[in-house]
C-alpha atoms as a PDB file:
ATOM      1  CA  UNK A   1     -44.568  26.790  -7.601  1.00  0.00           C
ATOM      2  CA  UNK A   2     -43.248  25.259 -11.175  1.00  0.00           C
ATOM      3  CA  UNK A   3     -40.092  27.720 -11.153  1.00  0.00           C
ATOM      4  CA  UNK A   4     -39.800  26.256  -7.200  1.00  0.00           C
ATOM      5  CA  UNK A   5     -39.628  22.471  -8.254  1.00  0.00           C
ATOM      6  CA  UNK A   6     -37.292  23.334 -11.270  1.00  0.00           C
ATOM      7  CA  UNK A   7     -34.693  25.115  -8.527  1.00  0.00           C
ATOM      8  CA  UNK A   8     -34.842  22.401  -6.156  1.00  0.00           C
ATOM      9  CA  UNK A   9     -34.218  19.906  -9.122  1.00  0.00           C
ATOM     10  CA  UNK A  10     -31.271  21.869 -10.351  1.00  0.00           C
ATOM     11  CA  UNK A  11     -29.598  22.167  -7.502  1.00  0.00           C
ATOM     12  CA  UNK A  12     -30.154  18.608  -6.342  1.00  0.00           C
ATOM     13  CA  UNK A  13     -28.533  17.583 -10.322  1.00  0.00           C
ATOM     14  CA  UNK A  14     -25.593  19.442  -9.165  1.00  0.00           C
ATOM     15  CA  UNK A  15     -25.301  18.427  -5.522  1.00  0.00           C
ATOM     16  CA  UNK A  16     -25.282  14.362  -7.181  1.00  0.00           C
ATOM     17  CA  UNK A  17     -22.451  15.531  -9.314  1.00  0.00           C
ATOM     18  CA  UNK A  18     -20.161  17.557  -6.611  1.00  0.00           C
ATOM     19  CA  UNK A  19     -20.979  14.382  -4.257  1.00  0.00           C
ATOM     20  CA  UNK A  20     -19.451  11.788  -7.441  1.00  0.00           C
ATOM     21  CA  UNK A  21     -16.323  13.687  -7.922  1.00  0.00           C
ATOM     22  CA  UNK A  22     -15.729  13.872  -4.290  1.00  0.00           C
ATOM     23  CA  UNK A  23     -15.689  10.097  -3.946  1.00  0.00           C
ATOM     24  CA  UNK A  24     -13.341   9.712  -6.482  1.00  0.00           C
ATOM     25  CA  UNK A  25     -11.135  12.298  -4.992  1.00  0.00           C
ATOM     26  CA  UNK A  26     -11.053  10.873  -1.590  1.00  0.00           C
ATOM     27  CA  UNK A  27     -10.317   7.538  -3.105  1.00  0.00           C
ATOM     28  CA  UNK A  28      -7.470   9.062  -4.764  1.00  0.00           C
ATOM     29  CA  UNK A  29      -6.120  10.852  -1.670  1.00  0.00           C
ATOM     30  CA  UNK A  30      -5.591   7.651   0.093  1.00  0.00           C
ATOM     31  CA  UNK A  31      -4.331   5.542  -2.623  1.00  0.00           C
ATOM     32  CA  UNK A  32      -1.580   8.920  -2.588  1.00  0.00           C
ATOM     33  CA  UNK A  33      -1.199   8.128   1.373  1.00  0.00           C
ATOM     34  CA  UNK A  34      -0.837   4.182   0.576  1.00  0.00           C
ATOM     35  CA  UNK A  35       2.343   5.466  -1.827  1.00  0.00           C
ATOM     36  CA  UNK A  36       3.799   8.251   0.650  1.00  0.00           C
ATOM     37  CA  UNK A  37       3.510   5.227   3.279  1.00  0.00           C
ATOM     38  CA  UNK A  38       5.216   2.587   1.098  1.00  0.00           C
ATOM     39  CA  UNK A  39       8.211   4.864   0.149  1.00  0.00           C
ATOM     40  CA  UNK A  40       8.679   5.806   3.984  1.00  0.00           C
ATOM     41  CA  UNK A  41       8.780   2.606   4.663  1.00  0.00           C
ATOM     42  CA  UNK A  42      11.443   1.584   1.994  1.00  0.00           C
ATOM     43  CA  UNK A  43      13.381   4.209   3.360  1.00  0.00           C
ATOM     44  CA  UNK A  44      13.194   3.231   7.308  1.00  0.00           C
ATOM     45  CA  UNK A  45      14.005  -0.699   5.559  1.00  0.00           C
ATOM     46  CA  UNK A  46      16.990   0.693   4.018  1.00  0.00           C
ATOM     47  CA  UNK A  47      18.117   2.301   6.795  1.00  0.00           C
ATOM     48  CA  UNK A  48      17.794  -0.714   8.745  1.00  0.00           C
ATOM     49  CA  UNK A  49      19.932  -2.717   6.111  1.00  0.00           C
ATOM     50  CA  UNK A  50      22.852  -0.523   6.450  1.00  0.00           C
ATOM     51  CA  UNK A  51      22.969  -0.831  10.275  1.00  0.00           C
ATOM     52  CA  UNK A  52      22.515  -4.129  10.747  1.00  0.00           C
ATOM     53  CA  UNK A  53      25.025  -5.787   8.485  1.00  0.00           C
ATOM     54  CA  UNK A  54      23.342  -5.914   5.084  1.00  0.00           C
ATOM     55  CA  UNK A  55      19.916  -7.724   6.267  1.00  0.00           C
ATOM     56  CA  UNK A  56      16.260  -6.608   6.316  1.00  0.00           C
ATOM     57  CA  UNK A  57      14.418  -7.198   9.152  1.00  0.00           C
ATOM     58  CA  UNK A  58      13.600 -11.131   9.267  1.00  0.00           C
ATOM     59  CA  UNK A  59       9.909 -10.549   9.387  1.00  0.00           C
ATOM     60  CA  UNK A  60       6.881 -12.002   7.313  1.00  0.00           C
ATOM     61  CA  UNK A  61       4.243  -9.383   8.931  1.00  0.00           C
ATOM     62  CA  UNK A  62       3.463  -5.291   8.983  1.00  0.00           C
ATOM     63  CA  UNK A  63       2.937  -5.839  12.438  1.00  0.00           C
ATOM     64  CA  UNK A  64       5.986  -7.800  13.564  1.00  0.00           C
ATOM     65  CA  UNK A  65       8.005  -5.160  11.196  1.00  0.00           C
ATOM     66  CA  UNK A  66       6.656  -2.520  13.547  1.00  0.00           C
ATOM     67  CA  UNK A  67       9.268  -3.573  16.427  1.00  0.00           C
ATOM     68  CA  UNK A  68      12.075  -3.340  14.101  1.00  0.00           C
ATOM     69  CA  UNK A  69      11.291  -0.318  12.739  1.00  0.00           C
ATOM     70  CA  UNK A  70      10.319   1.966  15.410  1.00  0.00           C
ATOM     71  CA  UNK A  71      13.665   1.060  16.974  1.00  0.00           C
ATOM     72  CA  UNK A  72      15.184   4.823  16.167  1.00  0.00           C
ATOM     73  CA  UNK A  73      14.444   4.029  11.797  1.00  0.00           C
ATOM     74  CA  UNK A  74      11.273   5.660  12.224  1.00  0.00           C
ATOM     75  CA  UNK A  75       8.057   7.030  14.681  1.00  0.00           C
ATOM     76  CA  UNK A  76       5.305   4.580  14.343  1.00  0.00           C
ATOM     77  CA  UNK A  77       5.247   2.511  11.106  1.00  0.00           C
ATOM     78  CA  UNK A  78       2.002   3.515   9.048  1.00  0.00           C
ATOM     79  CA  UNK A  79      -1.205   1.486   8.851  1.00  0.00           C
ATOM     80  CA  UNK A  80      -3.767   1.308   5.513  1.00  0.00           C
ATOM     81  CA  UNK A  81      -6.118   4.373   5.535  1.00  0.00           C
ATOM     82  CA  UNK A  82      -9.156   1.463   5.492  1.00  0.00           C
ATOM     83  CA  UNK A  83     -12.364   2.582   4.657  1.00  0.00           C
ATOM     84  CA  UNK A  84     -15.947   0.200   4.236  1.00  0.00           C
ATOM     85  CA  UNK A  85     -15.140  -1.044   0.940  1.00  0.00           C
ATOM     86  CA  UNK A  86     -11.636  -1.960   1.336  1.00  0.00           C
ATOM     87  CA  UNK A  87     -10.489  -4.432   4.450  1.00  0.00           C
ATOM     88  CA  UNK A  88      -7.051  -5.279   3.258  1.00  0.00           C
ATOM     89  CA  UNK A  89      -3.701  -3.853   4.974  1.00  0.00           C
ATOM     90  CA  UNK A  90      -0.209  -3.658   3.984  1.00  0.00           C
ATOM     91  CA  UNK A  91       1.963  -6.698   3.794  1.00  0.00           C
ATOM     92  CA  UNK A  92       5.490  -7.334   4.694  1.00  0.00           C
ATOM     93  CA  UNK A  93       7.543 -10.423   3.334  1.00  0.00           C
ATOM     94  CA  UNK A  94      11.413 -10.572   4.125  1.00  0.00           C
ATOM     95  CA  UNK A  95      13.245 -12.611   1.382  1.00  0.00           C
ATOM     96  CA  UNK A  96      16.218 -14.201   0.636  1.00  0.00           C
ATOM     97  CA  UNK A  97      16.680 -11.475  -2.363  1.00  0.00           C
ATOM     98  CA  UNK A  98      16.881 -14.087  -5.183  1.00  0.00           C
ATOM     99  CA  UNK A  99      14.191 -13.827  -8.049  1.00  0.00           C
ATOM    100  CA  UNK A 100      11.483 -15.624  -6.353  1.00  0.00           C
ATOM    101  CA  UNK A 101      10.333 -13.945  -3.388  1.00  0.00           C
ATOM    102  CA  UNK A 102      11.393 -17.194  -0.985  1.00  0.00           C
ATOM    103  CA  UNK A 103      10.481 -16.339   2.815  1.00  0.00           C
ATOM    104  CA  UNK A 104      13.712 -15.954   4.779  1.00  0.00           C
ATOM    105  CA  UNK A 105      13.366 -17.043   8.373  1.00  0.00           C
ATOM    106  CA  UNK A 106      16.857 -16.625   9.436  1.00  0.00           C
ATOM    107  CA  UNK A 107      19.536 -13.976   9.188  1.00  0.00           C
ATOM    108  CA  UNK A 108      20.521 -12.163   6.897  1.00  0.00           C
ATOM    109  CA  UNK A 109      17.862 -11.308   4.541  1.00  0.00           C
ATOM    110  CA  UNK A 110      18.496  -9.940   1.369  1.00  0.00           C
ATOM    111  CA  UNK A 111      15.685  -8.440   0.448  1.00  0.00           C
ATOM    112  CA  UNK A 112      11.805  -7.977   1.085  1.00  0.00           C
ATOM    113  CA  UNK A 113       8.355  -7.539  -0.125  1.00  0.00           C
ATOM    114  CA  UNK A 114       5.657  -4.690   0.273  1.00  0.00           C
ATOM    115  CA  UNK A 115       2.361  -4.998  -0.927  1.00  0.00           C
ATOM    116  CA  UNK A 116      -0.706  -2.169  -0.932  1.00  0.00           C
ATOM    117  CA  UNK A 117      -3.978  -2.478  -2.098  1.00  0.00           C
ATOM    118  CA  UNK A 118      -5.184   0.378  -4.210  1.00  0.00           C
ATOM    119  CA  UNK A 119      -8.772   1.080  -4.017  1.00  0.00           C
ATOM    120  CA  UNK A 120      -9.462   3.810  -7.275  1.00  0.00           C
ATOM    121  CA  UNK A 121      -9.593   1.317 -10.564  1.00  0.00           C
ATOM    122  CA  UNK A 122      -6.361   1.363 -12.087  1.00  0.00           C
ATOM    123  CA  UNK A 123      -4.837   3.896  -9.428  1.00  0.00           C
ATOM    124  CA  UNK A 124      -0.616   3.181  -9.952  1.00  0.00           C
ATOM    125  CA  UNK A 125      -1.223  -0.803 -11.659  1.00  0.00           C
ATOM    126  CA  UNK A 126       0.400   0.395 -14.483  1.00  0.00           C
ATOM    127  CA  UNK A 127       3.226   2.212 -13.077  1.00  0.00           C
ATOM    128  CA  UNK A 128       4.464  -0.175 -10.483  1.00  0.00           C
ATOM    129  CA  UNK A 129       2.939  -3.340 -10.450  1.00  0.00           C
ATOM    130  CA  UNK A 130       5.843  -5.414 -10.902  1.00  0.00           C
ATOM    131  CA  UNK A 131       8.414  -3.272  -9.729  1.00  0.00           C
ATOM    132  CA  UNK A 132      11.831  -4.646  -9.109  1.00  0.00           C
ATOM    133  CA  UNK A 133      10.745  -8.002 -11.268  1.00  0.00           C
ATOM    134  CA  UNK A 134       8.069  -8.351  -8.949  1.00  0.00           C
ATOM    135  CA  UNK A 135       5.922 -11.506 -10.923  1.00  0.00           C
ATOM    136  CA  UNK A 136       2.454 -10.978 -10.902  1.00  0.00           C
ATOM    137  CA  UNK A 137       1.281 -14.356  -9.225  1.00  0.00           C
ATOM    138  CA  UNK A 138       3.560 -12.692  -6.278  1.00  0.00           C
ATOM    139  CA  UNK A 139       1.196  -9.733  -5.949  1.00  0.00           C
ATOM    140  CA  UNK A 140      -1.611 -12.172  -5.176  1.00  0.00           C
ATOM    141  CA  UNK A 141      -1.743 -13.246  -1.617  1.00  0.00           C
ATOM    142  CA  UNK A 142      -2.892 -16.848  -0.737  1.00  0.00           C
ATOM    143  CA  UNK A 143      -6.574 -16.540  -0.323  1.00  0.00           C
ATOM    144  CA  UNK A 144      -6.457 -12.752  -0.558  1.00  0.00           C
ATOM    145  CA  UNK A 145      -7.110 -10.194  -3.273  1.00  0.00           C
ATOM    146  CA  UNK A 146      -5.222  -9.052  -5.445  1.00  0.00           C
ATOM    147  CA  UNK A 147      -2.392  -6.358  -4.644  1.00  0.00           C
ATOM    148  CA  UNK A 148      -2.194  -3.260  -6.895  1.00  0.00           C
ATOM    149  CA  UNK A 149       1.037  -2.041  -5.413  1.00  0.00           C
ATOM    150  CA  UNK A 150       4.012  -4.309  -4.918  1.00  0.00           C
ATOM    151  CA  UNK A 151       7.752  -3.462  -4.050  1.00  0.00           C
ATOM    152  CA  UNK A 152      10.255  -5.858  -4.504  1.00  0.00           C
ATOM    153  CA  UNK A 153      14.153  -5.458  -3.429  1.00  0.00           C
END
């Protein structure tokens, strides 16, 4: 009966640890996905710039930027992968393309801003936080957390 409970605890030690790493794998998997999205995305933007006389679509939400982009640029523009933990989504900013990421209302706009939430601790903040002299105060939106992954172009 003693050699019984031993088994059962054994196996139940290594269950708990299979069960951790699996966690931290999934988190990583859709951080991955939040990148893959992002950089289709930029691509689909860019494509837009170059047929529509230099300008980014004059949006300031993902889901406005949706019209514009599923317009023949690309086949359904991707949402967050959510899960419990995480409620954010993406966020889409069209600016005037100075320094500052100003909000451009009006044709053309030259340039825009992407923004991802990662959700594994220090998943990509080192690597692109800040890219394209994003500042970081730009990264934060009003009210909002903070965003791991920003784009600006």
């Amino acid at each position: 009966m003693i050699e019984l409970l031993v088994v059962i605890a054994i196996i139940g030690i290594l269950a708990s640890i299979v069960l951790a790493s699996l966690t931290t794998a999934r988190q990583k998997s859709r951080d991955a996905r939040r990148l893959a999205d992002m950089k289709s995305v930029q691509t689909a933007l860019e494509l837009y710039y170059s047929t529509n006389g230099n300008t980014y679509p004059p949006r300031n939400t993902w889901a406005n930027l949706t019209a514009d982009l599923n317009a023949g640029y690309m086949s359904g523009v991707p949402n967050d992968p959510t899960f419990a933990g995480l409620t954010t989504n993406y966020t889409y900013q069209a600016t005037r393309g100075d320094t500052a990421p100003t909000a451009c209302a009006v044709v053309p706009c030259g340039g825009y801003l992407m923004r991802a939430q990662t959700e594994y601790i220090g998943y990509l903040t080192a690597d692109v936080t800040g890219v394209g002299n994003v500042p970081t105060a730009a990264c934060t939106s009003a009210g909002g957390p903070p965003y791991n992954y920003c784009v600006k172009i």
